[in-house]
Protein backbone atom coordinates (compact mmCIF):
# COMPACT_ATOMS: atom_id res chain seq x y z
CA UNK A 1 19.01 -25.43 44.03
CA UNK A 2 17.06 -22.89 42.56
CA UNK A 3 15.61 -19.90 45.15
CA UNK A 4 12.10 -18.24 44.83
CA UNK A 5 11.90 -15.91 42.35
CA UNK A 6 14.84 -17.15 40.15
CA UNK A 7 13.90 -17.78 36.56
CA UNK A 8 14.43 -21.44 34.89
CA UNK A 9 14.79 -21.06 31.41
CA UNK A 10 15.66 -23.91 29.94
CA UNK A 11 13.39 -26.79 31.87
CA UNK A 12 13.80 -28.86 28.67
CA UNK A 13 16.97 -29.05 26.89
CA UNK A 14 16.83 -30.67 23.55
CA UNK A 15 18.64 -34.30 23.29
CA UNK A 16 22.34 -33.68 22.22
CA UNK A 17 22.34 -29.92 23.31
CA UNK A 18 20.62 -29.29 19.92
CA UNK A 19 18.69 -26.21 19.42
CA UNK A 20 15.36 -27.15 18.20
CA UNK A 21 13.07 -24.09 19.55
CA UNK A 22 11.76 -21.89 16.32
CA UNK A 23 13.37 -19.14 16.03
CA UNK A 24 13.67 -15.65 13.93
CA UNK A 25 14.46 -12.15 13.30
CA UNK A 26 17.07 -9.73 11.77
CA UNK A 27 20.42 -10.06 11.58
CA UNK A 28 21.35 -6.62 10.20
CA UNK A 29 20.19 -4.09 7.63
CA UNK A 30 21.91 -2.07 4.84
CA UNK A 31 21.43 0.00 1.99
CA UNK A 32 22.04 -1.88 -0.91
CA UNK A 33 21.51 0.55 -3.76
CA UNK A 34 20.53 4.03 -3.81
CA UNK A 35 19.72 5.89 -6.64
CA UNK A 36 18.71 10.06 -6.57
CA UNK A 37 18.17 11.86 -10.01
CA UNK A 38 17.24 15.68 -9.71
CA UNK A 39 17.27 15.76 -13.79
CA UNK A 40 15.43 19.60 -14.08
CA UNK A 41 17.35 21.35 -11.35
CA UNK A 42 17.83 24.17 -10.40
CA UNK A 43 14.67 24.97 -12.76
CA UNK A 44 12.30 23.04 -10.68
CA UNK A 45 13.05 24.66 -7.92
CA UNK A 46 10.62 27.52 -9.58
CA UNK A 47 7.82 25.14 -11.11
CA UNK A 48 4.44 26.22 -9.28
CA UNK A 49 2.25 23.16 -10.62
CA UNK A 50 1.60 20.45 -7.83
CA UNK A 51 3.48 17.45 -8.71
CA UNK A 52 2.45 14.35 -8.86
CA UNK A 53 3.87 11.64 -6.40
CA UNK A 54 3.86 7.98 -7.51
CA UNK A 55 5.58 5.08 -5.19
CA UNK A 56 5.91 1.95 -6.05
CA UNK A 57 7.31 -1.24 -3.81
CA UNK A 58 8.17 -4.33 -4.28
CA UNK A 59 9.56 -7.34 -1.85
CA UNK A 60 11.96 -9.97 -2.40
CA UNK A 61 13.74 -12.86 -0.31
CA UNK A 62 16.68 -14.78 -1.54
CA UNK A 63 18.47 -17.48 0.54
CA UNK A 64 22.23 -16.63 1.32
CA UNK A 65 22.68 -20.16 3.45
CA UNK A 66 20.67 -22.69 5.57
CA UNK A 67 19.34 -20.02 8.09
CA UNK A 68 19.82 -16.92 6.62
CA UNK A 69 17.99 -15.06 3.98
CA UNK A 70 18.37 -11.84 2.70
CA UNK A 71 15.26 -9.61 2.29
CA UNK A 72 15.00 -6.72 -0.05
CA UNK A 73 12.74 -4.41 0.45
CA UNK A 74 12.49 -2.15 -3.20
CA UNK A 75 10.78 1.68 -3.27
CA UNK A 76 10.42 3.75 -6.31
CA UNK A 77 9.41 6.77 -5.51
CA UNK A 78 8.76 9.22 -8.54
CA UNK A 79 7.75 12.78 -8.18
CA UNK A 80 6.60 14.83 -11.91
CA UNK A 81 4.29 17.46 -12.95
CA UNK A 82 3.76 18.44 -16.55
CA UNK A 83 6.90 20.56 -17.01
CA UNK A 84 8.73 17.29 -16.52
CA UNK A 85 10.34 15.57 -13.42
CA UNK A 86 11.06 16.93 -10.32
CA UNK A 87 13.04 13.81 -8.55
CA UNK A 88 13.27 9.95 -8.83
CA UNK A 89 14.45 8.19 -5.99
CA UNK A 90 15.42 4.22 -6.31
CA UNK A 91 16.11 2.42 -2.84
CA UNK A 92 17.21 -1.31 -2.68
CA UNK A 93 17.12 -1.73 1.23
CA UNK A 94 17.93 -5.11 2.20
CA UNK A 95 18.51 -7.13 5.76
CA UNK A 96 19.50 -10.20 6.38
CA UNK A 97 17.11 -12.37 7.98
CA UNK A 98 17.83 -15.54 10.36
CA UNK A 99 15.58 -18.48 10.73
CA UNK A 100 15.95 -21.93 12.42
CA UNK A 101 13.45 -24.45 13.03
CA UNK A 102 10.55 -22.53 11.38
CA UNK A 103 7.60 -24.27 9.45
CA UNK A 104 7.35 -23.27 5.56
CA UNK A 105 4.45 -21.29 6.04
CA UNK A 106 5.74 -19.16 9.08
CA UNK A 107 8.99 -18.77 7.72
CA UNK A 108 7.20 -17.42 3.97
CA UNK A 109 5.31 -14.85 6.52
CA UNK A 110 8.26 -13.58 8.06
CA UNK A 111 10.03 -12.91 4.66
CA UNK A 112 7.31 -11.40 3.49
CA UNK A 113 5.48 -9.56 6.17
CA UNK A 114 7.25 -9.45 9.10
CA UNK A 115 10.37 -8.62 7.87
CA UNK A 116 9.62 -5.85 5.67
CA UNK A 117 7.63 -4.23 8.59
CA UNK A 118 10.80 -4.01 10.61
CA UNK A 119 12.79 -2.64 7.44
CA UNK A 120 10.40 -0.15 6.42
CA UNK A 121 11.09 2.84 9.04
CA UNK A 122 14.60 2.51 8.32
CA UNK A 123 14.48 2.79 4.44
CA UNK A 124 11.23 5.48 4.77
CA UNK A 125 14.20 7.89 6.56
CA UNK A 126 16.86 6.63 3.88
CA UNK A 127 14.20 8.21 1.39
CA UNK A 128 13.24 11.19 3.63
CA UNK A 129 17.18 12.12 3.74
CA UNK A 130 17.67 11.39 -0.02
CA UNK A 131 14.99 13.86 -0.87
CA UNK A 132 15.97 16.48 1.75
CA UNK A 133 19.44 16.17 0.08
CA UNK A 134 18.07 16.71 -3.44
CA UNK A 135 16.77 20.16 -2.19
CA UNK A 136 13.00 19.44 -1.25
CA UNK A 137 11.19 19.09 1.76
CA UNK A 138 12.01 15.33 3.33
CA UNK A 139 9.41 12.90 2.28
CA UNK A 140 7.66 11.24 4.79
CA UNK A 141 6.18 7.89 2.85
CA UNK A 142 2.80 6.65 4.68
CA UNK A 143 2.79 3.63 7.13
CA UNK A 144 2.43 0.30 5.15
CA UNK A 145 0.43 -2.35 6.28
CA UNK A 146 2.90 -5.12 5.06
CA UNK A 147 0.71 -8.22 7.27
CA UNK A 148 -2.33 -7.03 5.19
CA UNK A 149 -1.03 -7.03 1.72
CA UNK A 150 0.66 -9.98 2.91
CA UNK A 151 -2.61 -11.47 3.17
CA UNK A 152 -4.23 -10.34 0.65
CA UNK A 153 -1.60 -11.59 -1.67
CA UNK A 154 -2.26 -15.05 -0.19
CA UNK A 155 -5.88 -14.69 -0.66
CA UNK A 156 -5.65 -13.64 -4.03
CA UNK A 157 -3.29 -16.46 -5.19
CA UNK A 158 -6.18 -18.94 -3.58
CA UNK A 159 -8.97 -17.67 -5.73
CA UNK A 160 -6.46 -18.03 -8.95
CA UNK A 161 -5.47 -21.08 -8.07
CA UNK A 162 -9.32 -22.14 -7.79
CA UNK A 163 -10.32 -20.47 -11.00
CA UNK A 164 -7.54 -22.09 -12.44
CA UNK A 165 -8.89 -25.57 -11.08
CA UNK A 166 -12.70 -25.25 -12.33
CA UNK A 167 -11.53 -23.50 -15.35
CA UNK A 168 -9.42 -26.41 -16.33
CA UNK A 169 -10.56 -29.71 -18.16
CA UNK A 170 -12.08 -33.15 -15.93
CA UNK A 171 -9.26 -35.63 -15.40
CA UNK A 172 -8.75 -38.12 -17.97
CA UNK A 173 -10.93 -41.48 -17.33
């Protein structure tokens, strides 16, 4: 008999003992590939010019089984002025994601949003630490707002998809 103040957790249980409550989140996270070119050194170390800083991301999910996928986050970070580069720095940072009982479009948004999100501090110090290594100050990337490009990515697939559709010929009669 349960006492006052005790917690009842499972009020409900699913027929068979089956587990049929949604469920998510990460399983564990590794650097997949790591890449750190310092092509002009130790002459760069005296280049004066500001150097241009250009990062570019990209996000992938791939299924590994039933319930787990593995997400890959992907940073290119590239830092030149006009004397030539000053570093490149390729991450592949990946985790692998678990999932059970999750509707298409939920489970799309946590590959693609939610997941990232959690990966990203983790492979912004990878970066930081590759760079300190290389023999400049860490690089601290920005805060990404993965939800709202997540978003916008969905939004902007819409409107194609529409354009597409009043763009295209009336159906056959």
């Amino acid at each position: 008999m349960a006492e006052e103040g005790d917690v009842l957790t499972d009020l409900h249980p699913a027929p068979n003992g089956a587990d049929t409550e949604p469920a998510a989140g990460l399983i564990t996270q590794y650097v997949k590939d790591l890449s750190v070119e310092n092509p002009n050194a130790p002459e760069s170390f005296q280049w004066q010019e500001q150097p241009q800083m250009d990062v570019q991301f990209n996000i992938g999910a791939e299924r590994v089984n039933e319930e787990v996928h593995e997400v890959e986050l992907k940073i290119a970070v590239a830092n030149k002025t006009e004397q030539g580069t000053v570093f490149l720095v390729e991450l592949s940072y990946c985790g692998l994601v678990g999932m059970r009982n999750l509707p298409d479009d939920q489970a799309h948004a946590f590959l693609y949003a939610e997941a990232p999100r959690i990966l990203f501090p983790f492979a912004r110090r990878v970066i930081a630490d590759a760079v300190r290594d290389a023999g400049y100050p860490p690089l601290m990337l920005e805060p990404i707002d993965f939800n709202g490009l997540y978003i916008q990515q969905l939004q902007q697939r819409a409107a194609e998809q529409q354009a597409a559709e009043a763009a295209a010929p009336g159906g056959e009669a």
